[in-house]
Protein backbone atom coordinates (compact mmCIF):
# COMPACT_ATOMS: atom_id res chain seq x y z
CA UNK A 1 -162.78 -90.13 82.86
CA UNK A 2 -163.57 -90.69 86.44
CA UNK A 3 -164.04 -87.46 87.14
CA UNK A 4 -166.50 -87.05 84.30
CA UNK A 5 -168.42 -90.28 85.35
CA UNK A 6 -169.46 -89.33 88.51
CA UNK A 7 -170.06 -85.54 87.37
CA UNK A 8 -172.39 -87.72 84.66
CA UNK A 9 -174.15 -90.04 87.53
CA UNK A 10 -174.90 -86.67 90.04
CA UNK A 11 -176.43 -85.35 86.84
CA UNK A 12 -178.32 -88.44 86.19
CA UNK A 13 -179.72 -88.67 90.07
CA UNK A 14 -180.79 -84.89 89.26
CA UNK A 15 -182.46 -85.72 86.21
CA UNK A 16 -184.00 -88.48 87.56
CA UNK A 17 -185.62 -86.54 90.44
CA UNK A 18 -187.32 -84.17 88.02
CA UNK A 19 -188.47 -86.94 85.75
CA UNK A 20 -189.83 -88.84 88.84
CA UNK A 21 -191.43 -85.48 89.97
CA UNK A 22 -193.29 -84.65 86.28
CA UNK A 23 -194.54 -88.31 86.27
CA UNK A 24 -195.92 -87.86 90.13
CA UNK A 25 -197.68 -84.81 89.24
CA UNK A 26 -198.94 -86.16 85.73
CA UNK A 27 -200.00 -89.12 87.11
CA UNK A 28 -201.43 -87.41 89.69
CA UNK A 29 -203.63 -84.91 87.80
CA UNK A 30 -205.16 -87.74 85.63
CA UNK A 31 -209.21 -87.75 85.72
CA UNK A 32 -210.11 -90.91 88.43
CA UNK A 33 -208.97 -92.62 90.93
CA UNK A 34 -207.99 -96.19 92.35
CA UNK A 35 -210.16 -95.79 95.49
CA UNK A 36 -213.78 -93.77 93.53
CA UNK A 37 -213.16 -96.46 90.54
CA UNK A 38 -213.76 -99.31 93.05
CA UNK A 39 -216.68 -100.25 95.18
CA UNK A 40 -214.23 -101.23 98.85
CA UNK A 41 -214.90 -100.95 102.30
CA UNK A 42 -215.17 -98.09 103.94
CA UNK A 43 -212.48 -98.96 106.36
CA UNK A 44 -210.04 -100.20 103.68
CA UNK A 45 -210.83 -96.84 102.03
CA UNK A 46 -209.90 -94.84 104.55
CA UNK A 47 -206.40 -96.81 105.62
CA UNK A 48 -205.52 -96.46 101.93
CA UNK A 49 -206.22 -92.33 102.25
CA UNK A 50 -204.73 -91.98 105.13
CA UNK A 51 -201.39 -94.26 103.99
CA UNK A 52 -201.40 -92.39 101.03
CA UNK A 53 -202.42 -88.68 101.95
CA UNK A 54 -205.11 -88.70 99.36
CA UNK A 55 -207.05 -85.87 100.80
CA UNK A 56 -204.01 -83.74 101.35
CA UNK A 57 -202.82 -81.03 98.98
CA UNK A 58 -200.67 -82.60 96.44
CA UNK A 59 -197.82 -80.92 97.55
CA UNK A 60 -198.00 -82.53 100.58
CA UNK A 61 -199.10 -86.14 98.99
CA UNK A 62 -195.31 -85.33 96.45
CA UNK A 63 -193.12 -84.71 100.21
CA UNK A 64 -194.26 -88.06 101.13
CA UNK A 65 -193.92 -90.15 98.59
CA UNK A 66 -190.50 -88.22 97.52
CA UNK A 67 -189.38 -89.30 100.86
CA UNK A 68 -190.47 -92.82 100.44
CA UNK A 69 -189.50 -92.89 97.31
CA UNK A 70 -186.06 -91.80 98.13
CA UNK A 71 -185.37 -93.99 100.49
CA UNK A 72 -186.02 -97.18 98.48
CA UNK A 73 -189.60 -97.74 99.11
CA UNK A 74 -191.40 -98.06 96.22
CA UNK A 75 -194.82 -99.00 98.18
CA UNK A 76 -197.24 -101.63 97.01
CA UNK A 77 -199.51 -102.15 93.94
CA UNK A 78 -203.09 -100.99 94.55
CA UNK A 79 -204.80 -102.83 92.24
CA UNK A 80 -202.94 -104.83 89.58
CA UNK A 81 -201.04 -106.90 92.21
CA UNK A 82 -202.97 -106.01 95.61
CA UNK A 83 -200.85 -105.07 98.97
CA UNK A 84 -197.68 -106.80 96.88
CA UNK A 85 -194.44 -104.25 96.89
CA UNK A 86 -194.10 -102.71 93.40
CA UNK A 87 -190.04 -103.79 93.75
CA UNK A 88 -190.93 -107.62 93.71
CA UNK A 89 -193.68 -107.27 90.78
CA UNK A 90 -190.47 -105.63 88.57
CA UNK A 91 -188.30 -107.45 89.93
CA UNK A 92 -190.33 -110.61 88.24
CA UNK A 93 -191.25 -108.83 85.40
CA UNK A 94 -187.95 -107.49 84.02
CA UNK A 95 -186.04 -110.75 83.16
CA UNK A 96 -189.18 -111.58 80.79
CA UNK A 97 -188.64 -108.13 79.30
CA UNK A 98 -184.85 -107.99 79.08
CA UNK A 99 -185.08 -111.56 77.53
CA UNK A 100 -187.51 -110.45 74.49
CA UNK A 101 -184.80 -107.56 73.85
CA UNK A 102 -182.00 -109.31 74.27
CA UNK A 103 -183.18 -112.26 71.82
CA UNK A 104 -184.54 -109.53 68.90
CA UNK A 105 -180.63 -107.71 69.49
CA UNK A 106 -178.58 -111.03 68.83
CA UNK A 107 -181.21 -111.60 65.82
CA UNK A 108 -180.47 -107.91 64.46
CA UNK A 109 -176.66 -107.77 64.52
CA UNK A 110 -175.84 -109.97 61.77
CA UNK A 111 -178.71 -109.36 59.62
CA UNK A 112 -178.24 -105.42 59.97
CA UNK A 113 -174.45 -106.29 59.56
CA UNK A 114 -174.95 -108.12 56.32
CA UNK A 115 -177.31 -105.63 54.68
CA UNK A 116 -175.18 -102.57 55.46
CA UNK A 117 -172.02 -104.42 54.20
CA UNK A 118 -173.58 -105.29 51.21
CA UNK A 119 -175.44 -101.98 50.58
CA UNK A 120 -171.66 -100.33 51.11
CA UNK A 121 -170.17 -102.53 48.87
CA UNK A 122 -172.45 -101.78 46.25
CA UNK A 123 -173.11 -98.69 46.36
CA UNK A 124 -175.58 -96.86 43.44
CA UNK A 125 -176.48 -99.94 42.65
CA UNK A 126 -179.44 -101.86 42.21
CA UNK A 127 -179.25 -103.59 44.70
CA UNK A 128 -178.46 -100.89 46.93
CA UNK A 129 -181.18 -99.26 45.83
CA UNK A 130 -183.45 -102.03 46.40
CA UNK A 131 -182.12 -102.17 50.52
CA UNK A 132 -182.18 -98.69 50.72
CA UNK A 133 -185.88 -98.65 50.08
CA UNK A 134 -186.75 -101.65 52.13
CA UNK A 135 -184.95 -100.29 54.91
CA UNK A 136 -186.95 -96.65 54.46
CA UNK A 137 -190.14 -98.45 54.72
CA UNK A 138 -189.15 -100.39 57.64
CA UNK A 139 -188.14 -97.37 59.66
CA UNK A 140 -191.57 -95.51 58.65
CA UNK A 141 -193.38 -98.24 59.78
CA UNK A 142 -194.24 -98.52 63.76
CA UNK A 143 -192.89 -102.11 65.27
CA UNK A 144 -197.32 -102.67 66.44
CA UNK A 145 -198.12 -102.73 62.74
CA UNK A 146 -195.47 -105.48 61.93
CA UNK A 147 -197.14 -107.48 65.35
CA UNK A 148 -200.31 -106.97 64.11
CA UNK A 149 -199.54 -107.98 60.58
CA UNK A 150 -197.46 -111.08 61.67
CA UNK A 151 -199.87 -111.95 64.32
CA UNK A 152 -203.03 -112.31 61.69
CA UNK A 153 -201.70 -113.74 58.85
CA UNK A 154 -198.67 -116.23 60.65
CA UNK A 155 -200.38 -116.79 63.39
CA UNK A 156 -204.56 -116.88 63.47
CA UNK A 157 -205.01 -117.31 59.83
CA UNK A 158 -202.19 -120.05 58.75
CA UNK A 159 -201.85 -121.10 62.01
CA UNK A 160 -197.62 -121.34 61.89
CA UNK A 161 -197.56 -119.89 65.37
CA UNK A 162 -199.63 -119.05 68.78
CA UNK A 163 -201.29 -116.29 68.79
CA UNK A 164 -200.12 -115.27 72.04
CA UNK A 165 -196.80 -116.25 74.22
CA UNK A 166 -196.73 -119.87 75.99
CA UNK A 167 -197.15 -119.56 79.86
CA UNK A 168 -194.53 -122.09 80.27
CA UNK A 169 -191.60 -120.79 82.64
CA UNK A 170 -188.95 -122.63 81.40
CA UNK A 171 -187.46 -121.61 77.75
CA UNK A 172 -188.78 -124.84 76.14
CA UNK A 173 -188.80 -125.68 72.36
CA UNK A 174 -192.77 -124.32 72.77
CA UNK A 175 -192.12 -121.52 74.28
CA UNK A 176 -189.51 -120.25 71.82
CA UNK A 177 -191.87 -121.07 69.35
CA UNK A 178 -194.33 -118.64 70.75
CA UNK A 179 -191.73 -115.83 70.86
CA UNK A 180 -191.00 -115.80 67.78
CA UNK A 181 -193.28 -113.42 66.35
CA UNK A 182 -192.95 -110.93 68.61
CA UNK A 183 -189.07 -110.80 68.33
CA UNK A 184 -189.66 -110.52 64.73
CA UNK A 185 -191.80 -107.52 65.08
CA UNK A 186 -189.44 -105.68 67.27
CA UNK A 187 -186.67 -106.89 64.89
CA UNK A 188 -187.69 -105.77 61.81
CA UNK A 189 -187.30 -101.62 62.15
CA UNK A 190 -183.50 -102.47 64.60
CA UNK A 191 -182.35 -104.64 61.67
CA UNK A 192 -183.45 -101.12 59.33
CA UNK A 193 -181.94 -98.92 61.40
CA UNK A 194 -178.99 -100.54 61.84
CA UNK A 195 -178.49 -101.31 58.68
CA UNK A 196 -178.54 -97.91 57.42
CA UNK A 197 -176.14 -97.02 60.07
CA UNK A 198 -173.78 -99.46 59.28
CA UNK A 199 -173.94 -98.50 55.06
CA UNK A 200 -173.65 -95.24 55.47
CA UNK A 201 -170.29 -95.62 57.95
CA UNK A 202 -168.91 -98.17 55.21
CA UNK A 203 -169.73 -95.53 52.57
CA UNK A 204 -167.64 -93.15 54.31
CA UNK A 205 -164.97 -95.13 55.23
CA UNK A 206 -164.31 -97.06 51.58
CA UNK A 207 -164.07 -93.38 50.24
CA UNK A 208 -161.60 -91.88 52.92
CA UNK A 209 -157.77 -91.41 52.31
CA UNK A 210 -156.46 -94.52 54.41
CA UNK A 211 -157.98 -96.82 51.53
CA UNK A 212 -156.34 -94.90 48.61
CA UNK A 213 -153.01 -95.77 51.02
CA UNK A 214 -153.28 -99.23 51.52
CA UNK A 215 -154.01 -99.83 47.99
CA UNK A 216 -150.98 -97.79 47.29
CA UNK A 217 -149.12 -100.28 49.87
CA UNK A 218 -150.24 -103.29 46.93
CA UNK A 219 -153.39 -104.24 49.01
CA UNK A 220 -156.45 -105.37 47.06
CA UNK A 221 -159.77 -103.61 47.20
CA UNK A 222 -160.80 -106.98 49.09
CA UNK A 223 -157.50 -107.26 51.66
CA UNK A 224 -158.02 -102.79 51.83
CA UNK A 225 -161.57 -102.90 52.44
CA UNK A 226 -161.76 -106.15 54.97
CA UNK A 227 -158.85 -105.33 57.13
CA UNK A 228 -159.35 -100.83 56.91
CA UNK A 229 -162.41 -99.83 56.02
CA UNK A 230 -165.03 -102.62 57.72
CA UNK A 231 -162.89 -102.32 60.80
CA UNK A 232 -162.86 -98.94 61.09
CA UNK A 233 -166.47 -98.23 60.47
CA UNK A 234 -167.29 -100.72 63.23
CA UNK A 235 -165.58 -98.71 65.78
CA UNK A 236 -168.67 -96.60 66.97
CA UNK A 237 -170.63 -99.60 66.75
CA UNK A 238 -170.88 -100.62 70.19
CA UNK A 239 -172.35 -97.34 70.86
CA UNK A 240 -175.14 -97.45 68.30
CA UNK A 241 -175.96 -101.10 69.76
CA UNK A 242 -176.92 -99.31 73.01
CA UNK A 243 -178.83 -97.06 71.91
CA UNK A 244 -180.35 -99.66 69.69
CA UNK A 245 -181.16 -101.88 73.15
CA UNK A 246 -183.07 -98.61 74.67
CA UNK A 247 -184.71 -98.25 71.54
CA UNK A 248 -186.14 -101.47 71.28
CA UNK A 249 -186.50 -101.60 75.08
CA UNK A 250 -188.99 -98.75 74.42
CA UNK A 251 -190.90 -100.40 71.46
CA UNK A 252 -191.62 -103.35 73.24
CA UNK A 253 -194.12 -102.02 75.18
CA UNK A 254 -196.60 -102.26 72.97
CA UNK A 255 -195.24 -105.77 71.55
CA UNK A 256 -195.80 -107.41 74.96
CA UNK A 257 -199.48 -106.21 75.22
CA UNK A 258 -200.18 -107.24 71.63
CA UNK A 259 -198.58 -111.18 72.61
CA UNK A 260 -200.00 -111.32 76.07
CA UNK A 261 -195.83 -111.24 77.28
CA UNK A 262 -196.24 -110.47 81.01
CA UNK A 263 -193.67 -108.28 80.90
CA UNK A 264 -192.87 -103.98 81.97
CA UNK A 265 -194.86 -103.18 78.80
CA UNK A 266 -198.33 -104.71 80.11
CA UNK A 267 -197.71 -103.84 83.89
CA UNK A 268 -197.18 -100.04 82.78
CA UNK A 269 -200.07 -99.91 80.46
CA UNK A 270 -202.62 -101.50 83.11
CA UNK A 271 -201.10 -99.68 85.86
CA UNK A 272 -202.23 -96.66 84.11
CA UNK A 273 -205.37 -97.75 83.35
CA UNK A 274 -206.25 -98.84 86.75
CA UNK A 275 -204.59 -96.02 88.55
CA UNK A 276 -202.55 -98.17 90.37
CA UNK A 277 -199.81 -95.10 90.87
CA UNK A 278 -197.33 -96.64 93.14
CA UNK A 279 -196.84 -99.74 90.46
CA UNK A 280 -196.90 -96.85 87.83
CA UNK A 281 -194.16 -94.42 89.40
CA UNK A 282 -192.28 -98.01 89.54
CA UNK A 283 -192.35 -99.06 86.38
CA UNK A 284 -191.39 -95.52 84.92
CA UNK A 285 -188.84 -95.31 87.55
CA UNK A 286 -186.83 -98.34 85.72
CA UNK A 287 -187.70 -97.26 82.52
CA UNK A 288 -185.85 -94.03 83.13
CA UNK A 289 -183.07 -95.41 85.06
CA UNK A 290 -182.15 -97.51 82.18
CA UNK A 291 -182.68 -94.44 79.47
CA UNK A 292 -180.53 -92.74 81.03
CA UNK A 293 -177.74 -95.13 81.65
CA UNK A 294 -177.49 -95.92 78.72
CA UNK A 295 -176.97 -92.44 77.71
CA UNK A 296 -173.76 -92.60 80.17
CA UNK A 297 -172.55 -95.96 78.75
CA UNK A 298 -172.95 -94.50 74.86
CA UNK A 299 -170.52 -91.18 75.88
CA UNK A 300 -168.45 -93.54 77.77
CA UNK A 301 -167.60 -96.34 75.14
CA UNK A 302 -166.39 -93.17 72.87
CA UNK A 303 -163.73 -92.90 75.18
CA UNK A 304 -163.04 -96.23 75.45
CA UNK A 305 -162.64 -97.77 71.74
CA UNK A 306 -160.89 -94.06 70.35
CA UNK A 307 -158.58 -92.77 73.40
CA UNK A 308 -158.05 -89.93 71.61
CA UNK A 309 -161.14 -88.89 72.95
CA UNK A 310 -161.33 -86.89 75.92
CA UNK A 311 -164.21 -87.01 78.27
CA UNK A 312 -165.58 -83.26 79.66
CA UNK A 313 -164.08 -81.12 76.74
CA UNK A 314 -160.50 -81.51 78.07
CA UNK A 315 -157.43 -82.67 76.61
């Protein structure tokens, strides 16, 4: 397995490099620019062209900013954040992020644990039925139009909660109070996914051979199904959990604009907007180094709940 996990990291540096290098040139060839957008000295101007090669062939302007880039220097925001280095603006940012995602995960275990159980359990029936369809229309619909929804009718036209996220610091009874919402709206489609994931596993395993054994043993559908089949079927949880995080991770972009959460999601969207490249390339830079570990960490916790799986096709 250690063999396979650094093969997996060189691959991920690789990977990395060429997403790095699309977003440079993407990026790059957008219509506008930071310094034309903004009526600045002429002097600033031209230490900001100069820094920044901006006149040079953008082959040239990709060498040096590869070679920054490479060596840990991420530069400094250009406009959202003037002259302050892209590493410290995510490095404040993330926790605010991570701790939106982190709160809508704990919320979507158990309920996507007790629909999928219960959907399982009761299978082709009406009740099944009903979840099945709830959980269809949850999936279909994108997390923004749960915000949106939740946002105008809980929050501006009852009033039940701010419209927007509390600028307190600390995580005070207020400021949870503001947060709900949005970890409702990224909840709602992980607690759908998940739940599907979780019936359809339970499905499987409450009609494999190992049940029709332990019953034969003198265990009870109950004592069979708790201590076989629910156990079993959680197995390749862990995995799905990750890939859950990144999922969410990814929706909340959007979610954190919608609240006002000055989190990634805002600092990308404006960074774009104000082609401010350096806090950009930053701010996809993190986004991708997480997408991709988490890729690793799914393939690796295979190998670690079921040893009977072999990492790199070898036995």
């Amino acid at each position: 397995m250690v063999r396979y996990t650094i093969q997996r990291l060189v691959l991920i540096a690789i990977t990395l490099v060429v997403i790095i290098s699309v977003s440079f040139i993407t990026l790059r060839m957008m219509p506008g620019s930071f310094i034309t957008n903004r009526n600045m000295p002429e002097d600033v101007r031209a230490v900001i062209e100069a820094k920044y090669h901006v006149n040079e062939p953008m082959i040239v302007q990709y060498t040096y900013f590869m070679k920054d880039f490479l060596s840990g220097d991420f530069g400094v925001s250009l406009a959202i954040q003037p002259k302050v280095p892209v590493f410290d603006i995510i490095k404040q940012k993330v926790p605010i992020t991570l701790q939106l995602n982190i709160f809508s995960l704990l919320l979507t275990i158990p309920f996507a644990a007790l629909f999928g159980i219960t959907a399982a359990l009761k299978k082709n029936t009406i009740i099944d039925h009903i979840i099945s369809v709830v959980v269809i229309v949850f999936i279909s619909v994108p997390s923004f139009v749960f915000a949106s929804l939740l946002q105008y009718n809980l929050a501006f036209k009852f009033g039940w909660f701010p419209i927007l996220l509390s600028t307190e610091r600390a995580l005070t009874l207020s400021k949870f109070h503001s947060m709900v919402l949005p970890i409702l709206a990224l909840t709602f489609g992980s607690v759908a996914g998940l739940t599907r994931y979780i019936r359809a596993e339970l499905a499987e395993a409450l009609n494999s051979d190992y049940m029709l054994l332990a019953k034969a043993k003198g265990l009870t559908q109950l004592q069979a199904t708790v201590r076989h089949a629910i156990r079993n079927s959680f197995v390749p949880l862990a995995a799905m959990i990750i890939s859950l995080f990144t999922s969410v991770l990814g929706g909340s972009l959007v979610i954190e604009k919608i609240f006002g959460i000055p989190g990634m999601g805002p600092v990308l969207i404006d960074s774009i907007n104000a082609k401010d490249h350096t806090l950009a390339m930053g701010v996809l830079f993190f986004y991708s180094v997480i997408g991709l570990l988490s890729t690793l960490l799914i393939d690796l916790s295979y190998g670690i709940i079921d040893p009977r799986i072999r990492m790199g096709g070898k036995k």
